[in-house]
Protein backbone atom coordinates (compact mmCIF):
# COMPACT_ATOMS: atom_id res chain seq x y z
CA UNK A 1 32.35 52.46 9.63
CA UNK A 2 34.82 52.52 6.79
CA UNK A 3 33.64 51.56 3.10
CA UNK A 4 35.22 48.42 3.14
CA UNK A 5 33.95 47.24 6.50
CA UNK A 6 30.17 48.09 5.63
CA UNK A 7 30.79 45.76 2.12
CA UNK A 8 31.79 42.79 4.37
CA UNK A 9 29.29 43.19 6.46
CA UNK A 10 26.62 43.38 3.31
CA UNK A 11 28.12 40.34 2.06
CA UNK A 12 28.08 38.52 5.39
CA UNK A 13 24.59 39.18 5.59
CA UNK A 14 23.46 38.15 2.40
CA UNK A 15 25.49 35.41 2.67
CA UNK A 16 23.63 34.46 5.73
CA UNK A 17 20.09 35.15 4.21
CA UNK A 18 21.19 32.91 1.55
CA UNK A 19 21.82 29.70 3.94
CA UNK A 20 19.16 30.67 5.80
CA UNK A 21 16.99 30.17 2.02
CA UNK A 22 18.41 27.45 1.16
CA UNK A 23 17.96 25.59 4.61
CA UNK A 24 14.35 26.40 4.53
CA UNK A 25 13.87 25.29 1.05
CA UNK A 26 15.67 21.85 1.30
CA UNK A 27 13.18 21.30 4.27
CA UNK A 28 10.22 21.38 1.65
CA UNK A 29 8.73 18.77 -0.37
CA UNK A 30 7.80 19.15 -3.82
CA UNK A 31 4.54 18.71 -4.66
CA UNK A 32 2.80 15.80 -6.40
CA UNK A 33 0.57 15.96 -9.56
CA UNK A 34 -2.87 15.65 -7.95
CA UNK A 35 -3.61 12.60 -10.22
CA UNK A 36 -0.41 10.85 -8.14
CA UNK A 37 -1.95 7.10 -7.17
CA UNK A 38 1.14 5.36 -4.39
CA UNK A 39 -0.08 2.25 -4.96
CA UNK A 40 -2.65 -0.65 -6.81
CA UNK A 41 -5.48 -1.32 -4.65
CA UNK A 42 -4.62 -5.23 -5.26
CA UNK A 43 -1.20 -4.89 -3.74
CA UNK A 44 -2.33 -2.43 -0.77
CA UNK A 45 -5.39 -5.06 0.04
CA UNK A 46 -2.17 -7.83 0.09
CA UNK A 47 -0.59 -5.42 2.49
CA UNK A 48 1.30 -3.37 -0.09
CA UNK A 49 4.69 -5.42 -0.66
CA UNK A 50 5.35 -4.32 -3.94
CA UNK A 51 5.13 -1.17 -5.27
CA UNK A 52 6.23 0.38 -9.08
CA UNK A 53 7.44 3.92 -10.56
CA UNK A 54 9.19 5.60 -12.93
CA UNK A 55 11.06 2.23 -14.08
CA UNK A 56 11.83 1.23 -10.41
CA UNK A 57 10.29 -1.58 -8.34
CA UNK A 58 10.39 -1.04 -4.36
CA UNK A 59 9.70 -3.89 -2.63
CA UNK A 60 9.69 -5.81 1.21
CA UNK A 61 12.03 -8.49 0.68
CA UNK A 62 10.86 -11.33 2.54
CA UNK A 63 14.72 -12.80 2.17
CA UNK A 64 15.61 -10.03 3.84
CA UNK A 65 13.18 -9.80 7.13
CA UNK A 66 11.17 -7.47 5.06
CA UNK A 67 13.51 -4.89 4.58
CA UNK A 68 13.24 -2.22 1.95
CA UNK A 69 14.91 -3.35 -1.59
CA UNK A 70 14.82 -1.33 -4.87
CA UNK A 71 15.32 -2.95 -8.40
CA UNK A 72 14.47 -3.23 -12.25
CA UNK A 73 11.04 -4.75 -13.59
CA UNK A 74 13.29 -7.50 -14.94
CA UNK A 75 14.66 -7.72 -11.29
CA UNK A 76 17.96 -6.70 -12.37
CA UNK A 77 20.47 -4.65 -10.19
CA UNK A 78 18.71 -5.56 -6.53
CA UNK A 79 19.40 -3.69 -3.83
CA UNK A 80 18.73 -2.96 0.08
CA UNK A 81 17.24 0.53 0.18
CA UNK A 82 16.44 0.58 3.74
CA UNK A 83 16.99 -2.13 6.63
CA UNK A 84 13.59 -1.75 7.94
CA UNK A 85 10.29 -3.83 7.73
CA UNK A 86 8.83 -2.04 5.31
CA UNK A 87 4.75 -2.56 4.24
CA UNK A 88 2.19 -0.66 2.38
CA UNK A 89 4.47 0.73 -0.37
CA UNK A 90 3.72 3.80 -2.19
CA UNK A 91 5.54 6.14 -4.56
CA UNK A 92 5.38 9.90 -5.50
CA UNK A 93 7.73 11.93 -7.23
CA UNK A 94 11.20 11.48 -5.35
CA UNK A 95 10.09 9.93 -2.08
CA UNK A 96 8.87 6.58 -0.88
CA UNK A 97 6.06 6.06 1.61
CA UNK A 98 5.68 3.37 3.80
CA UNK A 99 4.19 1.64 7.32
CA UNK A 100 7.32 0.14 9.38
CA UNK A 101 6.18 -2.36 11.92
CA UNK A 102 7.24 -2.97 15.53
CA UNK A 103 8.99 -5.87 14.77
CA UNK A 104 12.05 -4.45 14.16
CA UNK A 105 12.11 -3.54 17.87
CA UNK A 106 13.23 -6.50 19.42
CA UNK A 107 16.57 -6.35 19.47
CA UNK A 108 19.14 -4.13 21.30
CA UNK A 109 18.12 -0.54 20.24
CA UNK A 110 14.62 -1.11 21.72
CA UNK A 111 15.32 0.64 24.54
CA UNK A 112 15.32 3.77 22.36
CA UNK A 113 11.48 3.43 21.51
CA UNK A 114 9.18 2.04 19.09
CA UNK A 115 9.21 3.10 15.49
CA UNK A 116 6.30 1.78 14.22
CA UNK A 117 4.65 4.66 11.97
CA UNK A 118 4.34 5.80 8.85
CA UNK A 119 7.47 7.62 6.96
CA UNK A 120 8.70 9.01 4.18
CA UNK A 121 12.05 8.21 2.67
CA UNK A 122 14.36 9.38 -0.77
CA UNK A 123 14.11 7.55 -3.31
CA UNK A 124 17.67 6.80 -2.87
CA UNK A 125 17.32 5.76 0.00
CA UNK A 126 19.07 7.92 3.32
CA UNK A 127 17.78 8.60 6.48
CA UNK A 128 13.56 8.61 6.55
CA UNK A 129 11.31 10.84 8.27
CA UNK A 130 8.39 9.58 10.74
CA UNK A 131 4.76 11.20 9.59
CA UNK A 132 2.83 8.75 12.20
CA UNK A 133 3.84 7.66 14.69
CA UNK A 134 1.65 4.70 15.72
CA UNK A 135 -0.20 1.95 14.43
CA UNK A 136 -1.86 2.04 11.21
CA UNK A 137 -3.44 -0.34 8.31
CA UNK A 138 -3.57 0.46 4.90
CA UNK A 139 -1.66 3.46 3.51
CA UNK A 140 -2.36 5.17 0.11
CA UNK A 141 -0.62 8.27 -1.06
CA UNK A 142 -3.08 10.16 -3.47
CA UNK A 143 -1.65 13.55 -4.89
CA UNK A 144 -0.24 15.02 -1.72
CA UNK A 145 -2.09 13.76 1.30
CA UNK A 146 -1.91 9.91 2.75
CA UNK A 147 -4.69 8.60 3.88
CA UNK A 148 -4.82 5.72 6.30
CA UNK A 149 -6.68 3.56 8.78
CA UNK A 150 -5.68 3.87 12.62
CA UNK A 151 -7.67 2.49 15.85
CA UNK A 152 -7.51 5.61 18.29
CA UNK A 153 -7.50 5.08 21.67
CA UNK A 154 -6.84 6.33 24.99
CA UNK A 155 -3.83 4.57 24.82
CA UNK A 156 -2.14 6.08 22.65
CA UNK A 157 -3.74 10.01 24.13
CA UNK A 158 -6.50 10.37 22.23
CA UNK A 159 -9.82 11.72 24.67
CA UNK A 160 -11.70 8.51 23.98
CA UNK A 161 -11.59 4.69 22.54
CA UNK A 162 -12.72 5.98 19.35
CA UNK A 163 -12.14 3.04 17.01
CA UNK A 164 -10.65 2.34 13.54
CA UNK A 165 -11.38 5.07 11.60
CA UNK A 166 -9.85 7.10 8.62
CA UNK A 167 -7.32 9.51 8.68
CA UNK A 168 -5.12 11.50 6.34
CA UNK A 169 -1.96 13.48 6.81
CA UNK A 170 -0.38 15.60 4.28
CA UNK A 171 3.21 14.69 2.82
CA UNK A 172 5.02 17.08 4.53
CA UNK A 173 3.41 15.66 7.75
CA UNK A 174 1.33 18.85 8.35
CA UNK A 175 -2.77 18.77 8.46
CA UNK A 176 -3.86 15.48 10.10
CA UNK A 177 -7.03 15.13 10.16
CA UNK A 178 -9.61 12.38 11.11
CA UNK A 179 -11.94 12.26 7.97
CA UNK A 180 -14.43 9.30 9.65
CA UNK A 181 -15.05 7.23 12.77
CA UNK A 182 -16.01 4.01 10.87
CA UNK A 183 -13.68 1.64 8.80
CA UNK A 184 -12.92 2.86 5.54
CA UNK A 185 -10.08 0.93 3.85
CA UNK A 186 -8.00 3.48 1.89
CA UNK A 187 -6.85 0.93 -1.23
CA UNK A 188 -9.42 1.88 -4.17
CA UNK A 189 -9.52 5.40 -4.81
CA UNK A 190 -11.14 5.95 -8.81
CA UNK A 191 -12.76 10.19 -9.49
CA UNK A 192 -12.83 11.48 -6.34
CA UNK A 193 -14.04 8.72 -3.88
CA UNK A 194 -12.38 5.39 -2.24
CA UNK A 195 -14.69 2.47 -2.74
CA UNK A 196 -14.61 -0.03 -0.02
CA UNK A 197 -16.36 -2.82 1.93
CA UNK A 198 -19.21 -2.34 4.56
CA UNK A 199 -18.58 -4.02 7.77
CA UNK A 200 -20.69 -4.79 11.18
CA UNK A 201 -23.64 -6.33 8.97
CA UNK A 202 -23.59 -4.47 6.18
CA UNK A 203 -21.55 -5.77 3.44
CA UNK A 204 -22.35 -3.76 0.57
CA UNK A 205 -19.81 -1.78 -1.82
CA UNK A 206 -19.22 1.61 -0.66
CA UNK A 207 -18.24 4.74 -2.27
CA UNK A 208 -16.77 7.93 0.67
CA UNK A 209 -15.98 11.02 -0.53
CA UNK A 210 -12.86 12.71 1.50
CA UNK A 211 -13.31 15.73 0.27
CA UNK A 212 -17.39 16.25 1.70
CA UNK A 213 -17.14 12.71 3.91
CA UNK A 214 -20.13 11.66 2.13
CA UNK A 215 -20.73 8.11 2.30
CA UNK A 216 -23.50 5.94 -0.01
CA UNK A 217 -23.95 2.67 -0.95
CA UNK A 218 -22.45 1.73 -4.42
CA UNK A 219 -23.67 -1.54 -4.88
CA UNK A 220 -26.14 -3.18 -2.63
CA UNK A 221 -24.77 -7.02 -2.29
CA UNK A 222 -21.84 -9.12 -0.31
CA UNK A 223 -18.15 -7.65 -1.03
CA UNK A 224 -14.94 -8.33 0.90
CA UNK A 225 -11.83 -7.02 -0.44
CA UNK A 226 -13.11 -5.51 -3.57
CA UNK A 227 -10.94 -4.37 -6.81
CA UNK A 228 -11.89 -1.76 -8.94
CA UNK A 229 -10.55 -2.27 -12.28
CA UNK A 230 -11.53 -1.18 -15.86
CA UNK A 231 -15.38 -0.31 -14.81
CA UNK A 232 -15.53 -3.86 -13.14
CA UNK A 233 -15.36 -4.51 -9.29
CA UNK A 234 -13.41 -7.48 -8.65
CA UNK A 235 -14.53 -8.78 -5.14
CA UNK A 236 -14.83 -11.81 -3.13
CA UNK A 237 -18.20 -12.86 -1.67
CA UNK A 238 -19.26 -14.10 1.68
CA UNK A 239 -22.64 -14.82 0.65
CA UNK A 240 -20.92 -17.45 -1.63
CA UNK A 241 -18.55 -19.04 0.31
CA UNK A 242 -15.92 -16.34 -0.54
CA UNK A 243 -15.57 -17.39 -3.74
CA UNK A 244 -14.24 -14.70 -6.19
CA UNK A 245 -17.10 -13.20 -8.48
CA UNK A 246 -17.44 -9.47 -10.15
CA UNK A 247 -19.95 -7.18 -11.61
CA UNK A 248 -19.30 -3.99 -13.69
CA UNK A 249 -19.65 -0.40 -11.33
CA UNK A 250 -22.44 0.35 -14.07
CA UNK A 251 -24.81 -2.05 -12.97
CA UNK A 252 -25.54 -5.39 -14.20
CA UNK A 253 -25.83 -9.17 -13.13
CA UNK A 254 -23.19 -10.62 -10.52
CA UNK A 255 -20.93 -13.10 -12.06
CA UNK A 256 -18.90 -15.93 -10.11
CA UNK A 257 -15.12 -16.42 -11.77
CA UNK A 258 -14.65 -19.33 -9.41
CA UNK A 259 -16.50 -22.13 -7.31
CA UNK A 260 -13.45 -22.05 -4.74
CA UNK A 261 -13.08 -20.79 -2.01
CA UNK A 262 -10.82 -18.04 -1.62
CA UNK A 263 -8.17 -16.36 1.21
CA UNK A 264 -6.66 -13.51 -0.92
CA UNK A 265 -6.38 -12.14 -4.20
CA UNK A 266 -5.47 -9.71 -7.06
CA UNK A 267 -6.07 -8.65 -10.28
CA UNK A 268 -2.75 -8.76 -12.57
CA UNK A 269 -2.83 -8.07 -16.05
CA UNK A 270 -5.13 -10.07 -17.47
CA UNK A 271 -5.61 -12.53 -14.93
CA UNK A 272 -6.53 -13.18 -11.51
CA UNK A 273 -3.95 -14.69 -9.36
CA UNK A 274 -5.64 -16.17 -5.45
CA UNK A 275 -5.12 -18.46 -3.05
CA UNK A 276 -7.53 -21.35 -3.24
CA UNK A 277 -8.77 -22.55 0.16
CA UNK A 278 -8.96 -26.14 0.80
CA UNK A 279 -8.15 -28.97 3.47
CA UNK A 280 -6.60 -31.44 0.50
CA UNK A 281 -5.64 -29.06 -2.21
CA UNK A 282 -4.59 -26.03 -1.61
CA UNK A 283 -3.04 -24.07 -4.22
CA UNK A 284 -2.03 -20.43 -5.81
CA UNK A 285 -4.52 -20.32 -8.32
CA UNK A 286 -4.57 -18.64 -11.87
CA UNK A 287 -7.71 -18.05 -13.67
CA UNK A 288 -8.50 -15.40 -17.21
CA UNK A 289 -10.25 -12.35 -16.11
CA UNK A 290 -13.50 -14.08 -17.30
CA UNK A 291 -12.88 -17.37 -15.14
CA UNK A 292 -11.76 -19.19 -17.66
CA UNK A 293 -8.46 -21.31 -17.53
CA UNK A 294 -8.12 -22.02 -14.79
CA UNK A 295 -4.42 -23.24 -13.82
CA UNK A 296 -2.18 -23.95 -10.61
CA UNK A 297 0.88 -22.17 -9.72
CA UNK A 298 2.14 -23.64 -7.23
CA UNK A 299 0.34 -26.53 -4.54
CA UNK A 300 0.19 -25.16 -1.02
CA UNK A 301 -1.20 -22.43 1.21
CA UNK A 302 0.31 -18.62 0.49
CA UNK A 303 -0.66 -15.02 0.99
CA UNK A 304 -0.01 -11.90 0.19
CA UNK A 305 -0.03 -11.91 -3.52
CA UNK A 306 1.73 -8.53 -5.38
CA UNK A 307 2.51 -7.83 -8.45
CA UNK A 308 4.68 -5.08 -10.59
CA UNK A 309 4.61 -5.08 -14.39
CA UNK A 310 6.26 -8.03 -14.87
CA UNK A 311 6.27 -10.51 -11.91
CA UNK A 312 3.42 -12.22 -9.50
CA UNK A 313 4.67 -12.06 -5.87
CA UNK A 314 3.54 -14.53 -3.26
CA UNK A 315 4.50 -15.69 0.41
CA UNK A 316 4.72 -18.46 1.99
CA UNK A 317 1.90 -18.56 4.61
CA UNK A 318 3.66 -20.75 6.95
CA UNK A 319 7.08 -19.49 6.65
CA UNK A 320 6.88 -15.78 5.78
CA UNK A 321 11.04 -15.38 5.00
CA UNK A 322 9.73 -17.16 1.91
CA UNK A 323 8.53 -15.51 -1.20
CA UNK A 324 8.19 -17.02 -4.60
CA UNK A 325 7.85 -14.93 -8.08
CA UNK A 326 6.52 -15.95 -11.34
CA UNK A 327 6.50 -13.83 -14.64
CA UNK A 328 2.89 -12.94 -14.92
CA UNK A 329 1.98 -13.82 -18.64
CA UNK A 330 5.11 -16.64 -18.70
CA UNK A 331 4.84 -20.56 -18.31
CA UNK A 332 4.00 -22.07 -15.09
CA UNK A 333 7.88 -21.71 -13.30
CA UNK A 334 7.60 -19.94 -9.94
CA UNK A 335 10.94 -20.28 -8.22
CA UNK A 336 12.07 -18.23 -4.46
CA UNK A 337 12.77 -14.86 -5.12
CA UNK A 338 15.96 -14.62 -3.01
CA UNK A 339 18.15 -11.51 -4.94
């Protein structure tokens, strides 16, 4: 082999090496600061429709049959992301996670399979990668690793009707791993642990490490759908009708924000935006964090309440292609958020 033939051949190969490099390295995700948080636990517990980063807001446009849309706080410059249902919203770094539901299998591609799962998608927007494929509730992205909720079943191949337990999977869709084989709702996670809800009897505040799968009792009481916020737990309370009540995570008397009844809610800013349950009043409710002013958004029965910096989210509970925004510290004005 002449000189020049054995330089054309060194070229070709690194050449080759090179795309074979590159190939590899476009395949990998880059890593998120461990401190990374997807999502608010008040918009996850409202099944995530709204989720904020880095001067973006994602969110499931209802006027849209849920599909992905990306925007400004000050909802300027709307657009479709993604033409899928998406729910449970998180952000970190340059991707988007999400849960897509099975009801975007109805119509004529159905024959091609379901795609309900969790995946992961560019920021951009582009095609999106499946992580889970199956059933899940609740998704939270924290550093690197989602965790999640799934029922597992022989169903769907697993040995045994297990239940609804926790499970994680790493961003890059390696290491899943069943962490416990009771309900833990992945939506607060605050130094280390996800604080949560006891259910089958016991209804006290629960704190599970991931890490050892330690779990202990927080705070012995009645929770459902508890908020961690600022060293207070936001929660509402069976024992009380469901009214909305809190107590600080150091200990401390249990104080009730409201007398009414409640369906949903979230903490935004510094107020407390829920759905007020009654048979002649209903109403999207508004109260100070302390329970004081308390003020009606709008008359009627809605549900999943979200927030990002700037605007309150809400839906229509009996016609969910209707969602209505209001600016969170502004006058009394909600209006259909239709971009």
């Amino acid at each position: 082999m002449n000189k020049k033939s054995i330089i054309f051949v060194v070229v070709i190969a690194i050449a080759s090496i090179a795309l074979i490099v590159a190939s590899q390295l476009s395949g990998k995700i880059p890593k998120n600061p461990e401190t990374t948080i997807g999502n608010n636990a008040g918009n996850l517990l409202n099944h995530g429709y709204v989720a904020e980063a880095d001067g973006k807001v994602y969110i499931h446009n209802c006027a849209d049959k849920g599909a992905l849309w990306v925007m400004n706080p000050d909802e300027s410059n709307a657009k479709q992301l993604k033409d899928i249902k998406a729910e449970y919203l998180n952000v970190g770094g340059n991707y988007i996670y999400y849960y897509e539901s099975s009801d975007n299998n109805s119509g004529l591609l159905s024959f091609m399979g379901n795609n309900t799962g969790i995946y992961r998608l560019g920021i951009k927007g582009g095609s999106a990668k499946c992580l889970q494929q199956s059933p899940v509730d609740y998704l939270l992205l924290v550093g690197n690793t989602l965790y999640y909720e799934y029922f597992a079943s022989k169903h769907d191949g697993d040995p045994e009707d297990s239940g609804l337990g926790l499970y994680s999977i790493q961003t890059d869709r390696t290491a899943h791993t069943q962490l416990a084989d009771q309900p833990v709702i992945p939506a607060n996670y605050s130094n280390g642990k996800f604080y949560y809800a006891g259910q089958s009897g016991d209804l006290s505040l629960h704190a599970y490490d991931p890490k050892t799968k330690n779990d202990s009792v927080a705070i012995a009481g009645s929770f459902w759908n508890p908020i961690i916020l600022n060293g207070f737990v936001y929660y509402m309370c069976p024992e009380k009708n469901y009214s909305i009540c809190r107590r600080s995570l150091s200990g401390g008397n249990e104080e009730v924000l409201t007398s009414d009844r409640s369906d949903c809610f979230n903490v935004i800013g510094n107020y407390i935006y829920y759905q007020k349950n009654s048979r002649t009043d209903p109403a999207l409710m508004r109260i100070s964090l302390d329970g004081s002013n308390p003020t009606v958004i709008r008359a009627g029965n809605y549900t999943n309440i979200n927030a990002s910096s700037r605007y309150v989210y809400f839906v229509d509970y009996a016609n969910e292609s209707v969602m209505y925004h209001q600016a969170i510290d502004g006058p009394v004005s909600p209006t259909v958020f239709n971009p």
